[in-house]
Protein backbone atom coordinates (compact mmCIF):
# COMPACT_ATOMS: atom_id res chain seq x y z
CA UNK A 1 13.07 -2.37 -1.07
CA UNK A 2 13.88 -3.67 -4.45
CA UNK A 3 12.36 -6.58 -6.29
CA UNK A 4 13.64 -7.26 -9.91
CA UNK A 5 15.56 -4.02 -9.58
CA UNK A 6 12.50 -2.11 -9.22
CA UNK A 7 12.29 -0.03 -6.23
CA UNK A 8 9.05 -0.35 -3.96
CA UNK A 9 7.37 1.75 -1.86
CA UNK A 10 4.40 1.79 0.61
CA UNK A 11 2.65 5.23 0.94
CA UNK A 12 -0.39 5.71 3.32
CA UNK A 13 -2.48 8.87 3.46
CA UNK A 14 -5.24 10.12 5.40
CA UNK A 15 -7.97 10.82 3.43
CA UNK A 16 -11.21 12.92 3.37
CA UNK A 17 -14.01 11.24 1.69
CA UNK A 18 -16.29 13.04 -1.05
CA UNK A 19 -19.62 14.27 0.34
CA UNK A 20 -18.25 13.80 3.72
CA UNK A 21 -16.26 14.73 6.74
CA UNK A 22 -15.42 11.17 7.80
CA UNK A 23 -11.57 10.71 7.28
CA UNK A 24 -9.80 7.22 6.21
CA UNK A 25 -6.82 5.62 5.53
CA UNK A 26 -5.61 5.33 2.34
CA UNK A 27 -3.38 2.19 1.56
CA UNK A 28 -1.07 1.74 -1.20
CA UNK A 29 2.04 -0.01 -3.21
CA UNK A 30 4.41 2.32 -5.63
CA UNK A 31 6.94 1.50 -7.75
CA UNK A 32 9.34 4.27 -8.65
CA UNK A 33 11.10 3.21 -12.11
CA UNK A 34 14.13 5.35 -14.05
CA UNK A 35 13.48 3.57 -17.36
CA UNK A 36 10.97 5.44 -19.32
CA UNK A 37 9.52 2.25 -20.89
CA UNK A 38 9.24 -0.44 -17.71
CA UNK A 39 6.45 -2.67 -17.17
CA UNK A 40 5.60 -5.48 -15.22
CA UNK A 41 2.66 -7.67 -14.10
CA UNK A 42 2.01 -7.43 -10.30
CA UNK A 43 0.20 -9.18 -7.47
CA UNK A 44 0.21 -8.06 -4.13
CA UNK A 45 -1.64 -8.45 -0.11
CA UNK A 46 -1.53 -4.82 1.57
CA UNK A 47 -2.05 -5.51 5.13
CA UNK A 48 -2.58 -3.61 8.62
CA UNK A 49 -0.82 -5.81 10.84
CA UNK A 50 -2.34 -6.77 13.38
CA UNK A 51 -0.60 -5.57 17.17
CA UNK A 52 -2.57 -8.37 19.68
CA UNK A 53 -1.83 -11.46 19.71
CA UNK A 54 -3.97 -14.23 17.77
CA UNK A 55 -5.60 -11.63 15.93
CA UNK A 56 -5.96 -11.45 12.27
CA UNK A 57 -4.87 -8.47 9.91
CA UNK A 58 -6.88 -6.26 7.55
CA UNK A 59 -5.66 -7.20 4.06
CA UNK A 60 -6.28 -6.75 0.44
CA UNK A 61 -5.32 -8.28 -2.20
CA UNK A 62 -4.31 -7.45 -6.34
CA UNK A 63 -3.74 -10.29 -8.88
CA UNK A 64 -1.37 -9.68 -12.20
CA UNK A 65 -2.02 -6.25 -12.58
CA UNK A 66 0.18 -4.44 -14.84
CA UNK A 67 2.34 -1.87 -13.52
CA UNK A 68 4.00 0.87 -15.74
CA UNK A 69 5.28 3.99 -16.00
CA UNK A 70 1.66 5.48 -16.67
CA UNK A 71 0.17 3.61 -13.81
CA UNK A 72 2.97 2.97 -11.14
CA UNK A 73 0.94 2.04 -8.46
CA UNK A 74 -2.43 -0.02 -6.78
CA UNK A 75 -3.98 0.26 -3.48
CA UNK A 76 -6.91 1.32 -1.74
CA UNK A 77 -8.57 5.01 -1.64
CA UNK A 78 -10.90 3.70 1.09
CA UNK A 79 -8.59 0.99 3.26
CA UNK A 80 -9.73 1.60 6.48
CA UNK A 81 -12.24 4.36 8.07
CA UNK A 82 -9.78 6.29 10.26
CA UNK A 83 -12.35 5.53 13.78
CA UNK A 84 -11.62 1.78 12.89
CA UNK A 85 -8.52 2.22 12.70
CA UNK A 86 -8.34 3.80 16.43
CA UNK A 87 -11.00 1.80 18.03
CA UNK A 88 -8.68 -0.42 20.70
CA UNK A 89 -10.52 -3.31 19.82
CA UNK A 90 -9.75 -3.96 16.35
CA UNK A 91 -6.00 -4.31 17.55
CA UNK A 92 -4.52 -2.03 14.81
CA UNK A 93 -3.79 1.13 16.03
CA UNK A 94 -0.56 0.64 19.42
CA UNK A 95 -2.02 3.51 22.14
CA UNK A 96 1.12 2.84 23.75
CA UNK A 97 3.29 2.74 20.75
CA UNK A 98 0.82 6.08 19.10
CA UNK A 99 1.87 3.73 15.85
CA UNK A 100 -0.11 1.30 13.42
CA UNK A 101 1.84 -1.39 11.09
CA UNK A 102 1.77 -1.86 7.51
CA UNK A 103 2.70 -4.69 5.71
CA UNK A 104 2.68 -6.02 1.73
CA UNK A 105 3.73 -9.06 -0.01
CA UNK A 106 4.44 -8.62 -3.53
CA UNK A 107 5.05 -10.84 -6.58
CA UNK A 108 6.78 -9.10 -9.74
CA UNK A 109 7.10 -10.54 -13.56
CA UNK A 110 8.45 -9.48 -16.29
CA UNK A 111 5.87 -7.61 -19.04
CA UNK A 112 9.06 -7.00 -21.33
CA UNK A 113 12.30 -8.28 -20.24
CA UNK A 114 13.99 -6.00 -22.22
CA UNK A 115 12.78 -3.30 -19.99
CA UNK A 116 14.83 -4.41 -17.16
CA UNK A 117 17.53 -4.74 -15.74
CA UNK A 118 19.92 -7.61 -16.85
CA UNK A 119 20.97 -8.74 -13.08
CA UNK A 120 18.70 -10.79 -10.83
CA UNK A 121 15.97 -9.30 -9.70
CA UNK A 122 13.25 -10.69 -7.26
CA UNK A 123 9.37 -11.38 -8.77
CA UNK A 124 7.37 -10.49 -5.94
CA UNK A 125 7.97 -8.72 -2.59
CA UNK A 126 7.00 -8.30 1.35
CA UNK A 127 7.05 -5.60 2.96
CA UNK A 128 5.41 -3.21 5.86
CA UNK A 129 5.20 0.26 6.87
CA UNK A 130 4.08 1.70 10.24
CA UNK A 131 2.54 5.02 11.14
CA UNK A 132 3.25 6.27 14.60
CA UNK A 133 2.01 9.03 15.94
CA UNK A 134 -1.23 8.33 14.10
CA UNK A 135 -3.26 10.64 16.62
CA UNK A 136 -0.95 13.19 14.94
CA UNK A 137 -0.98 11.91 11.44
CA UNK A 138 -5.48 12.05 11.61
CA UNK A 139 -5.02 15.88 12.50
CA UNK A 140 -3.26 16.79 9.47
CA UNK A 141 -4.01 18.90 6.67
CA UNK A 142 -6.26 17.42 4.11
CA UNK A 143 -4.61 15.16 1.91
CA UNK A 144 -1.61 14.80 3.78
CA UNK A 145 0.30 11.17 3.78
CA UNK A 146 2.33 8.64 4.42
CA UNK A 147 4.74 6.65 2.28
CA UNK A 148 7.06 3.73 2.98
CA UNK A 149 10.61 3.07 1.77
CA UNK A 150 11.09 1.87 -2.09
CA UNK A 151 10.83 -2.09 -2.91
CA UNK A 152 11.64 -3.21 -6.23
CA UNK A 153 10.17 -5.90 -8.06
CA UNK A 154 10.89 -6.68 -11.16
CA UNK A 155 13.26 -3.44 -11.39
CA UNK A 156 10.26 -1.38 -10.72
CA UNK A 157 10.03 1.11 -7.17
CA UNK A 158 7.04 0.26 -5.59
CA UNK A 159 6.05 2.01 -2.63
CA UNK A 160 2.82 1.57 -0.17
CA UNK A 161 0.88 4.78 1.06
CA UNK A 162 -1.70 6.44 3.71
CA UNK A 163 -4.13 8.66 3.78
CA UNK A 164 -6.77 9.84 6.62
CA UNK A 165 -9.14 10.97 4.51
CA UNK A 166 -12.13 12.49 5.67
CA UNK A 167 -15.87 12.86 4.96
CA UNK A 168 -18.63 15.28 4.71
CA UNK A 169 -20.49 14.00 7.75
CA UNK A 170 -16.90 14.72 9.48
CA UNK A 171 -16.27 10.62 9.45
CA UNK A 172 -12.16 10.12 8.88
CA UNK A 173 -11.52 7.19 6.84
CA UNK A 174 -7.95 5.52 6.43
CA UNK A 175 -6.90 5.34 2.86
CA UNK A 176 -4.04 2.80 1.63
CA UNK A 177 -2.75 2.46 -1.95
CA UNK A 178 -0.07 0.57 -3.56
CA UNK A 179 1.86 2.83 -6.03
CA UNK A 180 4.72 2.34 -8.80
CA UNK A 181 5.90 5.59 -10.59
CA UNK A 182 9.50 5.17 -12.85
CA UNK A 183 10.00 8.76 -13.45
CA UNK A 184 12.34 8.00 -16.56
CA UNK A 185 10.48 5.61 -18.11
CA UNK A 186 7.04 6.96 -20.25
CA UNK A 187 6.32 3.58 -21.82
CA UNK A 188 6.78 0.90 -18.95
CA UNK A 189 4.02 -1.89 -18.03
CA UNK A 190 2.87 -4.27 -15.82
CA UNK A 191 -0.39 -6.75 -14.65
CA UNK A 192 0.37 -6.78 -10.87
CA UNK A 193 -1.84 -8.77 -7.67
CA UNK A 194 -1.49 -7.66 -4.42
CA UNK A 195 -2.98 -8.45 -1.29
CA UNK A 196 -3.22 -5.05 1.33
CA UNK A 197 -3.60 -6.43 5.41
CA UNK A 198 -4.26 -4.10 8.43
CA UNK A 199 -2.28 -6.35 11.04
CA UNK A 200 -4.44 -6.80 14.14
CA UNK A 201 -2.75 -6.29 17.28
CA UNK A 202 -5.07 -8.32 19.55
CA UNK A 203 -5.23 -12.17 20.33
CA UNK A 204 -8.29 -13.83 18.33
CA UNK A 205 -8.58 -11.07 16.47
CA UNK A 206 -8.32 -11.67 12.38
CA UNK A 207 -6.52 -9.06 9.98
CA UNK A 208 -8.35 -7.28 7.40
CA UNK A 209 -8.03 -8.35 4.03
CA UNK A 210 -8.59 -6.59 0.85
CA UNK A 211 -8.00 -8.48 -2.65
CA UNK A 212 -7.47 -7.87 -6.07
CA UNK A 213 -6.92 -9.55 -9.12
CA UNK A 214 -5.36 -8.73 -12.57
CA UNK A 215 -4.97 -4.92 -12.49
CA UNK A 216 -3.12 -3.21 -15.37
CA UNK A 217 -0.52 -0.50 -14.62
């Protein structure tokens, strides 16, 4: 997806947490630049969506952080503990489906407009990325992920990613993390907010928020 001819990406990862065997998911937004000098201030909502009906996703949220070529991304280490994730309950995780949702609104301005493109490009951004066959995805080697397609804001690829990360006490905790990386571009910038939801899939059931303001990329 672009967004002010950025390209954006969500990449999730499973995760295994320090000192432990639990595994997680690991959330996040990236942002995959050219331009060895782009920069942009960012806010974005990652979210699980949610797969039952009236039920609420699990989100977080980043306000203007700036994004740059040195810091391409934001999201979450520690999104989600990966038995969360799975337990039928929370609405997340689609047994019949073997797939989980993600979504992430993004908002995108310009650090240095010089740095970017000359055409239109969109300020913030929306977008979702869904693991199936999660089962699978948990029993992966360590470290192993998954990313979403590119958005751009602002000219800058973002991207949102997972991780099942998991602990010494053999806990598995979902990792998510919103990421921006411009591989042309050394000097680019950004203050970017984001907002990271785990959609519920369940009636009644709220999503998961996570929020953050003001983080510098």
């Amino acid at each position: 997806m672009s967004i002010k001819g950025l390209p954006w990406k969500i990449l999730a990862e499973i995760r295994t947490e320090e000192k432990s065997i639990e595994k997680c998911l690991a959330l996040f937004l990236w942002s995959e630049k050219e331009k060895p000098n782009w920069s942009c201030k960012c806010s974005a909502t990652l979210r699980i969506v949610s797969q039952k009906n009236r039920a609420k996703d699990l989100a977080g949220k980043f306000n203007d952080r700036l994004l740059n070529n040195k810091n391409p991304g934001l999201g979450f280490a520690n999104f989600i503990a990966f038995a969360e994730l799975m337990d039928p309950c929370k609405g997340f995780y689609d047994k019949n489906e073997n797939k989980v949702i993600f979504a992430i609104d993004v908002i995108v301005e310009e650090e240095n407009k010089e740095q970017f493109d000359s055409i239109p490009n969109k300020s913030s951004g929306k977008f979702e990325m869904e693991i199936d066959k999660l089962s699978e995805f948990a029993r992966e080697v360590l470290f192993s992920e998954r990313v979403s397609e590119t958005v751009f804001v602002k000219g800058i690829p973002w991207k949102m990613s997972a991780q099942i990360i998991e602990e010494e006490s053999n806990e598995k905790n979902l990792c998510f993390f919103l990421e921006c990386s411009p591989q042309k571009d050394p000097n680019w910038s950004c203050e970017c907010s984001a907002t990271t939801r785990i959609v519920s899939k369940k009636q009644q059931n709220s999503s998961r928020w996570f929020y953050e303001k003001k983080r510098c990329f």
